[in-house]
C-alpha atoms as a PDB file:
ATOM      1  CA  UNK A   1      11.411  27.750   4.925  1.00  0.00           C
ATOM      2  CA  UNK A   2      12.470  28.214   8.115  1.00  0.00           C
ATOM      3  CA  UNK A   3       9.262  27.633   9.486  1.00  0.00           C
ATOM      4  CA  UNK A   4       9.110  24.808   7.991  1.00  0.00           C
ATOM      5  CA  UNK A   5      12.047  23.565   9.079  1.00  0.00           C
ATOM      6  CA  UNK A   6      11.010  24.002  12.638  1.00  0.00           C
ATOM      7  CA  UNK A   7       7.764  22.147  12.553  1.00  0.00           C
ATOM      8  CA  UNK A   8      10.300  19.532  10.595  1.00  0.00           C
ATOM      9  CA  UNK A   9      11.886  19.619  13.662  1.00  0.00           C
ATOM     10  CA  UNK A  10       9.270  19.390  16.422  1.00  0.00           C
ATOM     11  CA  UNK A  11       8.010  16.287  14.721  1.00  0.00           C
ATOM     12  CA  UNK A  12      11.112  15.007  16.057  1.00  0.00           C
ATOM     13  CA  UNK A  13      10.178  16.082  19.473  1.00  0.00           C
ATOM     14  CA  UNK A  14       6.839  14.493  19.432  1.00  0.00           C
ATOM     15  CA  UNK A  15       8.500  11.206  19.076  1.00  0.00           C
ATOM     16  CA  UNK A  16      10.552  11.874  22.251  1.00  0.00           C
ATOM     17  CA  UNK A  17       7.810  12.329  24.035  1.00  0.00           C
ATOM     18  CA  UNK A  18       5.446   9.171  22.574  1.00  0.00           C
ATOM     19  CA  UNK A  19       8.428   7.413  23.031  1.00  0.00           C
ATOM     20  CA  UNK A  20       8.500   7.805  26.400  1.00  0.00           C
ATOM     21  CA  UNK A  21       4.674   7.882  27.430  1.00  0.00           C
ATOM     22  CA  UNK A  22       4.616   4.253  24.805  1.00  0.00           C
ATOM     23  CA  UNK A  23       7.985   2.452  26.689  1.00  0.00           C
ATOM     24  CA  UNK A  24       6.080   3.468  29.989  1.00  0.00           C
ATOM     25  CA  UNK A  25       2.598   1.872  29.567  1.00  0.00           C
ATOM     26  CA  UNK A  26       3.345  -0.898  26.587  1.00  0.00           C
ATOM     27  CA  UNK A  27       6.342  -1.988  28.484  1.00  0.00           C
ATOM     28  CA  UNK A  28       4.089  -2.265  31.709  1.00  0.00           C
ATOM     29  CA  UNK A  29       1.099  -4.145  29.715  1.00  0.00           C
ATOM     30  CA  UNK A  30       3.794  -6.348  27.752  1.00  0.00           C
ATOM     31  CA  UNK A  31       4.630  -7.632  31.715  1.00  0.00           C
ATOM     32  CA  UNK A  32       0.878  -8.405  31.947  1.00  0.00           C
ATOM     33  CA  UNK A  33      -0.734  -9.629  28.947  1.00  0.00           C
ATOM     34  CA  UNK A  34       2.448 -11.047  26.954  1.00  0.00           C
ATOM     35  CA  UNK A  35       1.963 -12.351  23.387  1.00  0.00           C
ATOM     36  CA  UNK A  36       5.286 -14.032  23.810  1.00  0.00           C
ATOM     37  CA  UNK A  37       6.400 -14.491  26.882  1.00  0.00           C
ATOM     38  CA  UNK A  38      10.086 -13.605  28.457  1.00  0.00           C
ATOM     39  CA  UNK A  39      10.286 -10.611  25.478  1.00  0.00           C
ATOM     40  CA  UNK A  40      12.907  -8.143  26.878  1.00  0.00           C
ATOM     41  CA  UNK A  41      12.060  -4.673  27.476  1.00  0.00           C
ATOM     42  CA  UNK A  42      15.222  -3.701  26.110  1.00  0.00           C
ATOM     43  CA  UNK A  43      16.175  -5.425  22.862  1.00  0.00           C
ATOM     44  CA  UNK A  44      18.313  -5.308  20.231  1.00  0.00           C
ATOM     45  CA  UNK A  45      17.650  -3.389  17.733  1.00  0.00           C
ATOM     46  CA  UNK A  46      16.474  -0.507  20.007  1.00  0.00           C
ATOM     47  CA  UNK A  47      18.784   2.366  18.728  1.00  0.00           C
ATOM     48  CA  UNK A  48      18.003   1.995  15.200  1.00  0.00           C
ATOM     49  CA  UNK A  49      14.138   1.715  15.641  1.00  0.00           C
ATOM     50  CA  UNK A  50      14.337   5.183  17.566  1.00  0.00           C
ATOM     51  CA  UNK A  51      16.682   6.375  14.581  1.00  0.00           C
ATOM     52  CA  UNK A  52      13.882   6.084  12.298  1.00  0.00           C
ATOM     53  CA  UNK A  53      11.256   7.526  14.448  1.00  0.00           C
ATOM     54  CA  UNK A  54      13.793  10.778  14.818  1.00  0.00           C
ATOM     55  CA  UNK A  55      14.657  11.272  10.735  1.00  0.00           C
ATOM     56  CA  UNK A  56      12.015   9.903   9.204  1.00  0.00           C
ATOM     57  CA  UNK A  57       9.619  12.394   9.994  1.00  0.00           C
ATOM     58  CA  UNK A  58      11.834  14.903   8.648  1.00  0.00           C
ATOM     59  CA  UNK A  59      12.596  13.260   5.431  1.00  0.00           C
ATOM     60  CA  UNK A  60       8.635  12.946   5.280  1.00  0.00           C
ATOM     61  CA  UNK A  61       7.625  16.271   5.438  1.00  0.00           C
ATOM     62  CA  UNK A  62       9.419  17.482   2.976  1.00  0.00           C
ATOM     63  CA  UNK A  63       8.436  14.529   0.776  1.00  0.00           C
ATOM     64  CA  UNK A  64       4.801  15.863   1.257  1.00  0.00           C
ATOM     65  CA  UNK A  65       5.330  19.258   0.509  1.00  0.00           C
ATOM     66  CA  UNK A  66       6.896  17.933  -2.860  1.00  0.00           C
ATOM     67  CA  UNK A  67       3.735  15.651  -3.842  1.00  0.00           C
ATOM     68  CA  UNK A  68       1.420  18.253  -2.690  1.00  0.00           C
ATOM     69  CA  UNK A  69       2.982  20.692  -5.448  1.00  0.00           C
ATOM     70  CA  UNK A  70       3.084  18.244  -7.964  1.00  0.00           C
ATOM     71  CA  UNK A  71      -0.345  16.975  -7.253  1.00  0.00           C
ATOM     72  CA  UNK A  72      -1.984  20.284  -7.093  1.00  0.00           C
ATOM     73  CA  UNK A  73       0.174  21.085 -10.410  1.00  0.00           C
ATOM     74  CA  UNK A  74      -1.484  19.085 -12.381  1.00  0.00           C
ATOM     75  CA  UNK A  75      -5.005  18.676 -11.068  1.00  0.00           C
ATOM     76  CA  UNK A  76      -5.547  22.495 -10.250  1.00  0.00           C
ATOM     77  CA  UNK A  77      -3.649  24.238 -12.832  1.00  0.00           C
ATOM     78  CA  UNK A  78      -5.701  26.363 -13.807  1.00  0.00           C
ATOM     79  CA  UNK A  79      -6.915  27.490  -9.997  1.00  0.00           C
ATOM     80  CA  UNK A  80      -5.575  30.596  -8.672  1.00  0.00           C
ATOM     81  CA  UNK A  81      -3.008  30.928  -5.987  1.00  0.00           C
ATOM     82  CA  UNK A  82      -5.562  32.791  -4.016  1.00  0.00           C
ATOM     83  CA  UNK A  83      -8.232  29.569  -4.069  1.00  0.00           C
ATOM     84  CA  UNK A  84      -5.141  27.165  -3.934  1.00  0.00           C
ATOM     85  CA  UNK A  85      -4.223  28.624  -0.579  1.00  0.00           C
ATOM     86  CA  UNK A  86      -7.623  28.269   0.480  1.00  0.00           C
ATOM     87  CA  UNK A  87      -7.617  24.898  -0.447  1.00  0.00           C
ATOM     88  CA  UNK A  88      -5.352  23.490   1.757  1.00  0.00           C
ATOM     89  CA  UNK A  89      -6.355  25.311   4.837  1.00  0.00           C
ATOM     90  CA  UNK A  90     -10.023  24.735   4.682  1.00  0.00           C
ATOM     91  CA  UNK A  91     -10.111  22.099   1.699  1.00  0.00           C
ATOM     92  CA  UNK A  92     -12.473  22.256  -1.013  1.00  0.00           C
ATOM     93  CA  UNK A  93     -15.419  21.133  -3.003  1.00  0.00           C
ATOM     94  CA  UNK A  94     -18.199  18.386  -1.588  1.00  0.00           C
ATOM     95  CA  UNK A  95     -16.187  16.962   0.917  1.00  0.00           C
ATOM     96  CA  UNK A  96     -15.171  20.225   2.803  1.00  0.00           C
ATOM     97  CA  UNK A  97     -18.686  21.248   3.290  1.00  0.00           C
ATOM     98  CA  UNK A  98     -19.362  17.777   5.140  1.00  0.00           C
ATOM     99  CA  UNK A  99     -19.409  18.432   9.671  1.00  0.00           C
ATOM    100  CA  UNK A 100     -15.507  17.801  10.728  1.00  0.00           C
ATOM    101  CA  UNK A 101     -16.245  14.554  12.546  1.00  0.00           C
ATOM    102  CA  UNK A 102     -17.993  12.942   9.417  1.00  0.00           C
ATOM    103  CA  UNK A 103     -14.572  14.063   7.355  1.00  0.00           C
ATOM    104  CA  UNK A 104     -12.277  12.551   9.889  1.00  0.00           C
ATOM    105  CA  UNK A 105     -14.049   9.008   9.620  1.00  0.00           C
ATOM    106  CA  UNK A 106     -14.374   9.191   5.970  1.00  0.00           C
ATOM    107  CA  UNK A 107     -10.530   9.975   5.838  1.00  0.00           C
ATOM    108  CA  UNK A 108      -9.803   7.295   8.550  1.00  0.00           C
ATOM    109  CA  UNK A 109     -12.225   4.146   6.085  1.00  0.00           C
ATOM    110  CA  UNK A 110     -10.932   5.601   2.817  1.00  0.00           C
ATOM    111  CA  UNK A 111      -6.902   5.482   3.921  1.00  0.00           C
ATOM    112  CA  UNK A 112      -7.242   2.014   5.635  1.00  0.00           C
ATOM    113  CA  UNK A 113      -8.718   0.507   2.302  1.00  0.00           C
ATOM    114  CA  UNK A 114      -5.574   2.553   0.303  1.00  0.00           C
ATOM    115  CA  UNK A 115      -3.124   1.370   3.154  1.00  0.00           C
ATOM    116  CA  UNK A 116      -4.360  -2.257   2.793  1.00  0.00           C
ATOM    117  CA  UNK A 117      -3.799  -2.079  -0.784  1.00  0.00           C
ATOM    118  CA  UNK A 118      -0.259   0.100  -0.857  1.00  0.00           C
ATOM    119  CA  UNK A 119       0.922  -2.711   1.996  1.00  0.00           C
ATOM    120  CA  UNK A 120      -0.140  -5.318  -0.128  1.00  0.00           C
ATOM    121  CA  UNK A 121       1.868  -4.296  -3.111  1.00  0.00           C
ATOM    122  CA  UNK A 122       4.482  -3.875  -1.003  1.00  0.00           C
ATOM    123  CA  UNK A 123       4.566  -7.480  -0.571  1.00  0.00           C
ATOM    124  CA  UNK A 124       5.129  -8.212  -3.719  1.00  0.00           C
ATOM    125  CA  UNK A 125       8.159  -9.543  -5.360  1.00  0.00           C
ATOM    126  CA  UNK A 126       9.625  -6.130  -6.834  1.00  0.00           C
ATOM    127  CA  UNK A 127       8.646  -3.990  -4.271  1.00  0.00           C
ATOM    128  CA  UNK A 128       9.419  -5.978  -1.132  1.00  0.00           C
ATOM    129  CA  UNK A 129      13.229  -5.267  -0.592  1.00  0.00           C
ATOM    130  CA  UNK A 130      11.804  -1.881   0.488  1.00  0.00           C
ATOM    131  CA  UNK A 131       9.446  -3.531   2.896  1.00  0.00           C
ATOM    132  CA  UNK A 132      11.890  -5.962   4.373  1.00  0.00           C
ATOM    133  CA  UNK A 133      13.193  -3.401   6.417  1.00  0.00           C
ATOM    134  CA  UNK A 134      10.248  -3.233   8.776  1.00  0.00           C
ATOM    135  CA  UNK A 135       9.802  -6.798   9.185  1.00  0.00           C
ATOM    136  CA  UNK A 136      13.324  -7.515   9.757  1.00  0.00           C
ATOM    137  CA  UNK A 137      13.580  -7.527  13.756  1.00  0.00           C
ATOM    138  CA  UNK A 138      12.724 -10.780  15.386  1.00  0.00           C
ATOM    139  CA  UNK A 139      11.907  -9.137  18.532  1.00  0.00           C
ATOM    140  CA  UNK A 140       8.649  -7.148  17.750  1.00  0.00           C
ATOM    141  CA  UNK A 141       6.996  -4.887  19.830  1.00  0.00           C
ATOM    142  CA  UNK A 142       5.684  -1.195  20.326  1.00  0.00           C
ATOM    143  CA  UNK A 143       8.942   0.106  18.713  1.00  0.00           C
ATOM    144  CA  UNK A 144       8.574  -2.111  15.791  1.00  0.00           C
ATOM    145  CA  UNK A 145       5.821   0.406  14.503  1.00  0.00           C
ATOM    146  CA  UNK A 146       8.620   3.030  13.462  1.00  0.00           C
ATOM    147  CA  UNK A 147      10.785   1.084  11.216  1.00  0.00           C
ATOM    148  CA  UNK A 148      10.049   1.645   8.113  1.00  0.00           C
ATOM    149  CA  UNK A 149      12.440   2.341   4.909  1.00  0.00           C
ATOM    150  CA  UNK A 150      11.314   6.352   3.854  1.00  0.00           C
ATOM    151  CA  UNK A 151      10.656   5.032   0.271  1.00  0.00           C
ATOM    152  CA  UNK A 152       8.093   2.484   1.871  1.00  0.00           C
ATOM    153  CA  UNK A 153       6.909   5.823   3.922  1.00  0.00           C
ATOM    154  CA  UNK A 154       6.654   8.033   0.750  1.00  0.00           C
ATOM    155  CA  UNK A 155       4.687   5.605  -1.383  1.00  0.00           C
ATOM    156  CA  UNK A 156       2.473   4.303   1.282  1.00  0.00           C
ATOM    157  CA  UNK A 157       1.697   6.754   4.105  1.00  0.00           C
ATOM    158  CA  UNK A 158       2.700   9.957   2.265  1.00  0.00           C
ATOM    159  CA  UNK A 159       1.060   9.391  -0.664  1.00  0.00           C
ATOM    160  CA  UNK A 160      -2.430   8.411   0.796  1.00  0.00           C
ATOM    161  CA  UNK A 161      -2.233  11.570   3.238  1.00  0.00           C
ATOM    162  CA  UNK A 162      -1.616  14.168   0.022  1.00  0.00           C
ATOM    163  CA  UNK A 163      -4.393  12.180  -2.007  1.00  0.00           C
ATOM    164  CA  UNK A 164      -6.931  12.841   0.902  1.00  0.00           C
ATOM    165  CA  UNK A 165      -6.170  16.923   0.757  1.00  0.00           C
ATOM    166  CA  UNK A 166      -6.234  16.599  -3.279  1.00  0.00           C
ATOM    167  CA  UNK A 167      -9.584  15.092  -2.906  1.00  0.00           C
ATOM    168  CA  UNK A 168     -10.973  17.795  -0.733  1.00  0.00           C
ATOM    169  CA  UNK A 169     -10.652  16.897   2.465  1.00  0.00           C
ATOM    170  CA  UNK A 170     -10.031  19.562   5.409  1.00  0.00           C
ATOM    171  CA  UNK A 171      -6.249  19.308   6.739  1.00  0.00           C
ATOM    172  CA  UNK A 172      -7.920  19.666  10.192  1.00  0.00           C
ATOM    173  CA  UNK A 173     -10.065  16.541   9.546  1.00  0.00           C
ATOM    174  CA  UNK A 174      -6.740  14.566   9.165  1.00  0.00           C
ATOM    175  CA  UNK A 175      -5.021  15.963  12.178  1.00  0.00           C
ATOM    176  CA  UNK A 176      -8.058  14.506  14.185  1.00  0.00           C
ATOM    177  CA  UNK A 177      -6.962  10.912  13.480  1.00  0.00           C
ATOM    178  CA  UNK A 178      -3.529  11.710  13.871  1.00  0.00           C
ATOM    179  CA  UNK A 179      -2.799  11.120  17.406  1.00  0.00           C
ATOM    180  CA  UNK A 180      -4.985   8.106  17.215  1.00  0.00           C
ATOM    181  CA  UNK A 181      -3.370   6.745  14.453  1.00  0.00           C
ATOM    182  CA  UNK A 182      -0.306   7.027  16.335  1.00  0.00           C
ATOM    183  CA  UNK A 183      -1.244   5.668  19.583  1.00  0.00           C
ATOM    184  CA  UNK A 184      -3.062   2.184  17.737  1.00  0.00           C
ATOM    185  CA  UNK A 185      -0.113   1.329  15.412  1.00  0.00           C
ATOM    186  CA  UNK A 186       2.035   1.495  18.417  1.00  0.00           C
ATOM    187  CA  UNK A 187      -0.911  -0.668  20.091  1.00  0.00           C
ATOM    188  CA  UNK A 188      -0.612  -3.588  17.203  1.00  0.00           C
ATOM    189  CA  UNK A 189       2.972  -3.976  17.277  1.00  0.00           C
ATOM    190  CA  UNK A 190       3.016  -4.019  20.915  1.00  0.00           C
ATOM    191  CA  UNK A 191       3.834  -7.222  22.547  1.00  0.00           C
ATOM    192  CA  UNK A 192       0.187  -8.039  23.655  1.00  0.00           C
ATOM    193  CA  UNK A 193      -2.024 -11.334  23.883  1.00  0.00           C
ATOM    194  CA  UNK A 194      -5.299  -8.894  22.880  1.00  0.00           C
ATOM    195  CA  UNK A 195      -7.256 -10.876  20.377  1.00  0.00           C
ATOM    196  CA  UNK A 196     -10.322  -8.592  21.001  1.00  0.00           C
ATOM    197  CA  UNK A 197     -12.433 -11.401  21.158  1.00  0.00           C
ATOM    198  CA  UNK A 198     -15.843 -11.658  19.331  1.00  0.00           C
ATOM    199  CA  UNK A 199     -14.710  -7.612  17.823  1.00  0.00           C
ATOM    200  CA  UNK A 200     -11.565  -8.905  16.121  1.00  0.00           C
ATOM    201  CA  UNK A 201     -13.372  -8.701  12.378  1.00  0.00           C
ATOM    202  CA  UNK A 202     -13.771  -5.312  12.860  1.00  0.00           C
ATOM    203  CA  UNK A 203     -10.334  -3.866  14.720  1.00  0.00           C
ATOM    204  CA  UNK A 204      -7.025  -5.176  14.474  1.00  0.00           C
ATOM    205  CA  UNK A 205      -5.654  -6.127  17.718  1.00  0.00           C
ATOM    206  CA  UNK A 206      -2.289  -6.810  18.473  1.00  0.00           C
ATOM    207  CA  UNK A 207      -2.746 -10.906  17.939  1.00  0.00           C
ATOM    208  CA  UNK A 208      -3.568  -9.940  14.455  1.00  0.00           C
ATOM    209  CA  UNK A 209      -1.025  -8.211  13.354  1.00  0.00           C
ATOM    210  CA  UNK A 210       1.986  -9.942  15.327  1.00  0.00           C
ATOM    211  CA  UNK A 211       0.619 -13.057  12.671  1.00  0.00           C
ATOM    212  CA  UNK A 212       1.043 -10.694   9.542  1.00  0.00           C
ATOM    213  CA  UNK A 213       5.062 -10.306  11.669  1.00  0.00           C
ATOM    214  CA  UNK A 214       5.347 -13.696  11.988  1.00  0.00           C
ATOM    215  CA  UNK A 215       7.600 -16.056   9.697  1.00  0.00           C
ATOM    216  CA  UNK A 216       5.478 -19.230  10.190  1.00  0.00           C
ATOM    217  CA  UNK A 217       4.140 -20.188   7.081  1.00  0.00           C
ATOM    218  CA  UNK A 218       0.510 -20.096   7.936  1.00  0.00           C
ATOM    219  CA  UNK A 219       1.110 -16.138   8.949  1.00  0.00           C
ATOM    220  CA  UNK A 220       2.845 -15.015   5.633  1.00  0.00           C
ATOM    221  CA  UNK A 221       1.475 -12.767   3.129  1.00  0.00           C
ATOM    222  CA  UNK A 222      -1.805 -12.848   5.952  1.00  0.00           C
ATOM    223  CA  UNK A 223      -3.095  -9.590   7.719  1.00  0.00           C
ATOM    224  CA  UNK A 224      -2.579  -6.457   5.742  1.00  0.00           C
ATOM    225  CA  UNK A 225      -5.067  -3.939   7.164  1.00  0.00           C
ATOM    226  CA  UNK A 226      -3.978  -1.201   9.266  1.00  0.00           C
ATOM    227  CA  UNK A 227      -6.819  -0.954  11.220  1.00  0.00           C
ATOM    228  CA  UNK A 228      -9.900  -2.426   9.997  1.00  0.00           C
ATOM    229  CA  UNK A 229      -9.361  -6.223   9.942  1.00  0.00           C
ATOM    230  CA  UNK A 230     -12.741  -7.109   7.295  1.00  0.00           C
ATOM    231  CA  UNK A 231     -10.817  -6.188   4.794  1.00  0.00           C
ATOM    232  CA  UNK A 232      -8.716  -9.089   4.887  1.00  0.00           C
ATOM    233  CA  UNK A 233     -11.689 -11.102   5.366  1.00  0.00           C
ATOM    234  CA  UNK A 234     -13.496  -9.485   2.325  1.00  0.00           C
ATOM    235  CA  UNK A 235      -9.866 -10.282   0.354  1.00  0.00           C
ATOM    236  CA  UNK A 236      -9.019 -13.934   1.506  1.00  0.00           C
ATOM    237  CA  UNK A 237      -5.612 -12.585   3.528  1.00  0.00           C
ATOM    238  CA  UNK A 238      -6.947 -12.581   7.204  1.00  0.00           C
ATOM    239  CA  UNK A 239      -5.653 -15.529   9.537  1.00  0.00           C
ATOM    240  CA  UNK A 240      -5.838 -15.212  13.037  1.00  0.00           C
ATOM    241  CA  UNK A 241      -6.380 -19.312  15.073  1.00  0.00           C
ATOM    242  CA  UNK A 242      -7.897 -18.865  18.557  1.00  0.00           C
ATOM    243  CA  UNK A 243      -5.652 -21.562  19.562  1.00  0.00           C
ATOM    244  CA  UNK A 244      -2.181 -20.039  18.639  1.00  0.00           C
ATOM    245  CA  UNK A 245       0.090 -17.475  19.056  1.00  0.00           C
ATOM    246  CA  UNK A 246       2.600 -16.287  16.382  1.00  0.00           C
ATOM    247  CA  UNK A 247       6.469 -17.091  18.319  1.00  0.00           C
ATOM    248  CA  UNK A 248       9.082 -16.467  15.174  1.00  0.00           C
ATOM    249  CA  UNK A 249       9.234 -13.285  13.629  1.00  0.00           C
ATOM    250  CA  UNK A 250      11.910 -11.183  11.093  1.00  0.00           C
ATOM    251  CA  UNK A 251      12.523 -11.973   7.426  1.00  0.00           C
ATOM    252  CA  UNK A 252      13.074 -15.705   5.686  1.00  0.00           C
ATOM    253  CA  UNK A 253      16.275 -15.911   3.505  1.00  0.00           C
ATOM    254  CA  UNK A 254      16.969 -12.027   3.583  1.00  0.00           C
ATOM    255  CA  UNK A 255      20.738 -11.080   5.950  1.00  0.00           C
ATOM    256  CA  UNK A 256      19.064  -7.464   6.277  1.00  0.00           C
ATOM    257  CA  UNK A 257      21.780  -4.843   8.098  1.00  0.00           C
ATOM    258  CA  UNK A 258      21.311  -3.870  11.760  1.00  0.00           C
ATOM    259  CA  UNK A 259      22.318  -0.167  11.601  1.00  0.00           C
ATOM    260  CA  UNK A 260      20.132   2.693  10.342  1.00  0.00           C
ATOM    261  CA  UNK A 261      21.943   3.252   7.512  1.00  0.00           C
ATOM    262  CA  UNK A 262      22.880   0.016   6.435  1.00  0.00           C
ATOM    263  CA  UNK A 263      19.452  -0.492   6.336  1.00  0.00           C
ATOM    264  CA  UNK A 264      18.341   2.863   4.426  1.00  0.00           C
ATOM    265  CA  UNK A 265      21.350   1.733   1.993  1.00  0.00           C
ATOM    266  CA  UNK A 266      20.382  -2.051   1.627  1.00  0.00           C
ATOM    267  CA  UNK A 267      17.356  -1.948  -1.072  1.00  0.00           C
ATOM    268  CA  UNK A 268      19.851   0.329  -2.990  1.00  0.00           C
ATOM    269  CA  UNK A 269      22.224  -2.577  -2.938  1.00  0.00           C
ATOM    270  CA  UNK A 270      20.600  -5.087  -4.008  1.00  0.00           C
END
């Protein structure tokens, strides 16, 4: 436990440090390539975005140990704790016998077409109050990419991450995409013009997802994937002009809280 609690802990710590290495180089790009122009550096908002990249994490791990039990509960009960062990250092069956590298880019296909489809729920009518929270600033940039209400986290992120190890795959193969994953959601939310040009079917670039942010009506509902943009185009949500940028973002109709816990407590509320 106490271990645990550590690692916890130093999850924490790695945000310090993105979040330094991120305000460095996004803020400088932002001053280059800007998306919207005249965006502050420092916005409002600020505190409570770096709130959520501090707890969060926390709160997450421990959510993922609990899944993980239950998950393993009822599809290995009958494996003993010897194997199960084994299981979720090296993984198990098919999968685990596939090279590292070919694991890590089956995990990183198979979550985006999950993530599209959790995001995409959480769109909907009962389940959006939860996902409110992290469209609610109307300044969006790098930061943006941490605000998210833990129950969105649990039932999005968490969830997908305990189904790959349940279906075999190597906990090393997810660490791979880790850092990566890190780095590009910071990338999309970043204050950037990038469109990626003739390549922006296949990777979501910043353009792309500041439209899925946006609360012009030709943006909303639009843009779901995390990463891999032809799934919107295979499901009829992708919208991305070559003529416009998005300019208004936040949340129509909804007087969401600016604190980080009046926003952990406002789905609750309502």
């Amino acid at each position: 436990m106490e271990n645990f609690l550590l690692s916890a802990l130093d999850s924490s710590l790695d945000f310090t440090y993105w979040f330094v290495g991120f305000f460095i180089v996004f803020g400088v790009l932002a001053k280059l390539y800007p998306c919207n122009k005249n965006q502050p550096l420092i916005r409002d908002g600020m505190l409570t975005d770096i709130a959520y990249g501090l707890v969060i994490p926390i709160l997450s791990r421990f959510v993922f140990l609990l899944f993980l039990a239950v998950g393993f509960a009822v599809f290995f009960y009958n494996v003993p704790s010897e194997e199960i062990d084994g299981y979720l250092r090296n993984g198990h069956g098919y999968v685990a016998s596939l090279p590292l590298w070919l694991q890590a880019a089956l995990v990183f296909i198979l979550s985006d077409f999950l993530l599209y489809w959790t995001h995409r729920i959480f769109h909907s009518k009962q389940l959006w109050k939860w996902h409110a929270i992290h469209h609610s600033p109307r300044t969006v940039d790098w930061l943006t990419a941490y605000r998210f209400h833990p129950i969105n986290v649990f039932l999005s992120f968490t969830l997908v991450n305990v189904l790959m190890l349940l279906i075999g795959f190597s906990p090393a193969s997810m660490i791979i995409m880790s850092g990566f994953n890190n780095i590009y959601s910071a990338m999309v939310h970043a204050n950037l013009n990038w469109t990626f040009g003739k390549y922006k079917y296949l990777f979501a670039s910043p353009v792309f997802h500041r439209w899925h942010h946006t609360t012009q009506k030709e943006g909303l509902d639009k843009n779901f994937a995390p990463t891999f943009p032809l799934l919107d185009v295979m499901f009829g949500t992708f919208y991305m002009p070559d003529d416009k940028l998005p300019e208004k973002y936040g949340v129509l109709g909804d007087k969401i809280p600016e604190s980080f816990i009046g926003q952990i407590l406002w789905p609750f509320q309502r």
